[in-house]
C-alpha atoms as a PDB file:
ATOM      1  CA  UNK A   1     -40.010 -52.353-129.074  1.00  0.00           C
ATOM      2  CA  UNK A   2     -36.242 -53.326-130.136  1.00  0.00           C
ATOM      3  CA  UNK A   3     -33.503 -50.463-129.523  1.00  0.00           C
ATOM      4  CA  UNK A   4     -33.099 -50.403-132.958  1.00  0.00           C
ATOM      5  CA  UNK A   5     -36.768 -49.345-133.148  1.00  0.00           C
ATOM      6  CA  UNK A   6     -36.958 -47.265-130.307  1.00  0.00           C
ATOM      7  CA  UNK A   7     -33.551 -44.742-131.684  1.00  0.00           C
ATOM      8  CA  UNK A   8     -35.218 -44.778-134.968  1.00  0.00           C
ATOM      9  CA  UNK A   9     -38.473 -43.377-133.133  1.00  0.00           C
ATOM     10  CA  UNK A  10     -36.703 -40.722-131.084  1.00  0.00           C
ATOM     11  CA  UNK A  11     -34.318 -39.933-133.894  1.00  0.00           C
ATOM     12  CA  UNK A  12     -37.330 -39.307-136.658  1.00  0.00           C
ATOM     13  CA  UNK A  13     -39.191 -37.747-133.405  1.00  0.00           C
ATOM     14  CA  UNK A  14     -36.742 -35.447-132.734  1.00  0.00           C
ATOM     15  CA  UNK A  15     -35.433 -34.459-135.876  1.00  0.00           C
ATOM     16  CA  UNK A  16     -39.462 -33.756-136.950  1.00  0.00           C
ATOM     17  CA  UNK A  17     -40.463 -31.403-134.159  1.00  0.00           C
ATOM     18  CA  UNK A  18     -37.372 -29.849-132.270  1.00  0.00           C
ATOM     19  CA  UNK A  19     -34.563 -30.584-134.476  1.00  0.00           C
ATOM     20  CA  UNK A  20     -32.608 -27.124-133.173  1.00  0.00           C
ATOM     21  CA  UNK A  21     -33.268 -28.225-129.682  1.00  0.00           C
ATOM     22  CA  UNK A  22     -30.947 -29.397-127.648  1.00  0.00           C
ATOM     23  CA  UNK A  23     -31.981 -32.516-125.137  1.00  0.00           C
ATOM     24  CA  UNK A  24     -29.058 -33.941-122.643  1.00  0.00           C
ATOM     25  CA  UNK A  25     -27.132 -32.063-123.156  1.00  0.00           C
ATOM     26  CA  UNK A  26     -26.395 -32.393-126.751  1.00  0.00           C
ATOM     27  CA  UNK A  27     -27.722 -31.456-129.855  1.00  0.00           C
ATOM     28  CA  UNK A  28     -29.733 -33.979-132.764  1.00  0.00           C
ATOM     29  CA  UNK A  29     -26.184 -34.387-134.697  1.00  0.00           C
ATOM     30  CA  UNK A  30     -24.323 -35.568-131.347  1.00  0.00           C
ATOM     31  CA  UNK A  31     -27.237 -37.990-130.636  1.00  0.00           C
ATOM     32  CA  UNK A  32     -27.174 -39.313-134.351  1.00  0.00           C
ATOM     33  CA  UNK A  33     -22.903 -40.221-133.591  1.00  0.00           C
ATOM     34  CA  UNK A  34     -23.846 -41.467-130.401  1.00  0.00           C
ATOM     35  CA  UNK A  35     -26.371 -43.839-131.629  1.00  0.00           C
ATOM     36  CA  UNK A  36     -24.146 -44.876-134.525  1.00  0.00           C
ATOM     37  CA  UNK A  37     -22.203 -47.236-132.305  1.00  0.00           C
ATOM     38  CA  UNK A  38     -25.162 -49.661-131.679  1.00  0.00           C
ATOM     39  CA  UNK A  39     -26.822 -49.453-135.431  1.00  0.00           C
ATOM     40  CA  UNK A  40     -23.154 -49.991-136.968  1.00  0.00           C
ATOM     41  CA  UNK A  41     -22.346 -53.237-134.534  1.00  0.00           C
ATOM     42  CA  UNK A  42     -26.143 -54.545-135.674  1.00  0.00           C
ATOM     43  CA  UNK A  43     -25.398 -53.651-139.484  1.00  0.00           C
ATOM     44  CA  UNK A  44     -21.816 -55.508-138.868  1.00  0.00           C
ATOM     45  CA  UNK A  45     -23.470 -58.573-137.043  1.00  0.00           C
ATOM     46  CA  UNK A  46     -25.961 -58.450-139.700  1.00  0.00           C
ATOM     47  CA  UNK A  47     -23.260 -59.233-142.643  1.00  0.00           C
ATOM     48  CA  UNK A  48     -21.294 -61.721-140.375  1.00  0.00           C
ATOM     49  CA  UNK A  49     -25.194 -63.683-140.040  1.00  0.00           C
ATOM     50  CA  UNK A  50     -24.654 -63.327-143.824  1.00  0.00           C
ATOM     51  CA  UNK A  51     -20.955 -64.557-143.881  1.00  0.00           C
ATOM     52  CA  UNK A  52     -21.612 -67.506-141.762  1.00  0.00           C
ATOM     53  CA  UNK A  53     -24.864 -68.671-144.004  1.00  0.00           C
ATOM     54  CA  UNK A  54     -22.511 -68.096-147.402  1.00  0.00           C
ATOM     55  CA  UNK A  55     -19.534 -70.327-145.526  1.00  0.00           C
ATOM     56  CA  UNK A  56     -22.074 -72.927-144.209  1.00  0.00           C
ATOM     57  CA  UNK A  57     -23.301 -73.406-148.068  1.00  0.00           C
ATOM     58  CA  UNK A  58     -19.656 -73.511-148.942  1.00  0.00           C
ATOM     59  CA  UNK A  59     -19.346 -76.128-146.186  1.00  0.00           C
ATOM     60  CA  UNK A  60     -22.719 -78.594-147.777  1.00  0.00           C
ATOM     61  CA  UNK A  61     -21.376 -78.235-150.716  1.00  0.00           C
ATOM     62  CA  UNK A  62     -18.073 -79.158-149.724  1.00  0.00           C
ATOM     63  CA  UNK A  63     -19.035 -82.011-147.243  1.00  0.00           C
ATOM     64  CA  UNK A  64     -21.218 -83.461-150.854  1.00  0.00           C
ATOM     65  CA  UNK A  65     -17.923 -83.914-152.698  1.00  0.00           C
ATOM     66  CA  UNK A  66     -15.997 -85.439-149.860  1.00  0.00           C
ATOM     67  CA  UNK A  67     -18.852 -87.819-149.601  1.00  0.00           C
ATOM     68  CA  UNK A  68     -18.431 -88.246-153.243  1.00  0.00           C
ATOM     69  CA  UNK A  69     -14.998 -89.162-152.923  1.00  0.00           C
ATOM     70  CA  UNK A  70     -15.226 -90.838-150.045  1.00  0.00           C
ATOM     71  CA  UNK A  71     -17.351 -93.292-152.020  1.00  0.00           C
ATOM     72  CA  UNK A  72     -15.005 -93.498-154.631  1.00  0.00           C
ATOM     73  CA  UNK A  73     -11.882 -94.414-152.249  1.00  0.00           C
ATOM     74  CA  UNK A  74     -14.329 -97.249-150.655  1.00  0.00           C
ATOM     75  CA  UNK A  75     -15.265 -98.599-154.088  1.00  0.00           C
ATOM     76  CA  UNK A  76     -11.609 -98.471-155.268  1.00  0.00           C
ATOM     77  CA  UNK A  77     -10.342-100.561-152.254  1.00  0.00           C
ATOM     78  CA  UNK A  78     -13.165-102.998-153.230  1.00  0.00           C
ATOM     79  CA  UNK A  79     -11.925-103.275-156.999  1.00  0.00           C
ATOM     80  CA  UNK A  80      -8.502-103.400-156.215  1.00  0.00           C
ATOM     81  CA  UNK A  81      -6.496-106.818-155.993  1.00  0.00           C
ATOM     82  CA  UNK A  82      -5.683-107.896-152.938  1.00  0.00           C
ATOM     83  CA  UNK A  83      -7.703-105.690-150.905  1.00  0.00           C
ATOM     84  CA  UNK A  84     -11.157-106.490-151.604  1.00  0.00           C
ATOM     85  CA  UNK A  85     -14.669-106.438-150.013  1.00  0.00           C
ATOM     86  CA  UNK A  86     -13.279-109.012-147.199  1.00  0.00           C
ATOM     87  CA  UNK A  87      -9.827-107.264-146.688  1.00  0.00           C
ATOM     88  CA  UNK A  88      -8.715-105.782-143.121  1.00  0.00           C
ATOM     89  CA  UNK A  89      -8.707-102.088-144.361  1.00  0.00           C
ATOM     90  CA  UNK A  90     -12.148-102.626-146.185  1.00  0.00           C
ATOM     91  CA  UNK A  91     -13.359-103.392-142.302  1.00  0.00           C
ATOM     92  CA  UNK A  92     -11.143-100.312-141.353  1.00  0.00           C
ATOM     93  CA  UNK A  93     -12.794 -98.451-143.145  1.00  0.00           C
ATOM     94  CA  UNK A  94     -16.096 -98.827-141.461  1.00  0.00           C
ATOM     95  CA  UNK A  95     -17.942-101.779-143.530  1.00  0.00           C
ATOM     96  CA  UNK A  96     -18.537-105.535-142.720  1.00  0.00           C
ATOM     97  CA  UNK A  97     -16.277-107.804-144.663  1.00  0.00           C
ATOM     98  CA  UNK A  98     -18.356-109.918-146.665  1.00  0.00           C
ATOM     99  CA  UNK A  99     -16.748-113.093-144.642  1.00  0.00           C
ATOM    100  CA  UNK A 100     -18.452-112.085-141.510  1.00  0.00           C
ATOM    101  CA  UNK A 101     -21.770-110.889-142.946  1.00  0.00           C
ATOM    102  CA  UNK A 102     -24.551-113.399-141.651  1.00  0.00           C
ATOM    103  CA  UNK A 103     -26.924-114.973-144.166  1.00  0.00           C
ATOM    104  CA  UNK A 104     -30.066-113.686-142.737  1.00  0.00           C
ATOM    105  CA  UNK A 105     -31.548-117.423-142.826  1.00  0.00           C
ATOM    106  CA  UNK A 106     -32.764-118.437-139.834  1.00  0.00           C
ATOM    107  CA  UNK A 107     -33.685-122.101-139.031  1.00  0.00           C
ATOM    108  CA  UNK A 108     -35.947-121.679-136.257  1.00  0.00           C
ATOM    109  CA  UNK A 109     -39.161-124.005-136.376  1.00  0.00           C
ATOM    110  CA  UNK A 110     -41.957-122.043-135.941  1.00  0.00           C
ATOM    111  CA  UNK A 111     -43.939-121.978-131.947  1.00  0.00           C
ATOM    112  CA  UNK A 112     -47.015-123.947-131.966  1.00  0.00           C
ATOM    113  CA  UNK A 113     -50.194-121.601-131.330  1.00  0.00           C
ATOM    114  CA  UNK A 114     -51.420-121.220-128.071  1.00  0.00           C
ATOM    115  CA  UNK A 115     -54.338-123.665-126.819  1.00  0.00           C
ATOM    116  CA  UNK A 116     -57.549-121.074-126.812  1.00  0.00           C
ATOM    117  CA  UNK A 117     -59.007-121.615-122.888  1.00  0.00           C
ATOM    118  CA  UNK A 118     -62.647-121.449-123.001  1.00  0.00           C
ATOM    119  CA  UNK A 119     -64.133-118.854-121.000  1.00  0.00           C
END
């Protein structure tokens, strides 16, 4: 059982069958303000776990335009004279200048296949 759970028991306990009574000194009202302390730090942790969900949307949301735009700048130096897909800041950028892109064409011969040994 969570402390949360537990002061909710004794506080519904107590207040139900001896809520004149005084246990440890102090009466059901002084328990209730002492046991406001941990409740209100769980109700304020509560809405920062809120808070930091809302700003991590805000954050996806923001990291999807940059990409966006990001795009944009990349294309741009591609279109742009004198710059280009095979320009130094198109490499600087993090892409592979179309002069030192390989083909992909290979001109290996193929291996013979292995003799089968009989058995």
């Amino acid at each position: 059982m969570s402390v949360k759970d537990k002061i909710e028991l004794y506080r519904t306990a107590w207040r139900d069958a001896a809520a004149e009574v005084s246990f440890a000194g102090m009466t059901l009202s002084q328990f209730e303000v002492a046991m406001s302390q941990p409740t209100d730090l769980r109700d304020e942790i509560a809405a920062l776990e809120l808070e930091l969900k809302r700003k991590k949307a805000e954050r996806a949301d923001a990291d999807l335009a940059a990409l966006e735009l990001l795009k944009l700048v990349v294309n741009s130096v591609r279109g742009t004279a004198g710059f280009g897909d095979n320009s130094p800041l198109y490499a600087n950028l993090g892409y592979v200048r179309m002069q030192d892109r390989k083909s992909g064409k290979t001109n290996k011969s193929p291996k013979p296949a292995a003799p089968a040994t009989a058995a």
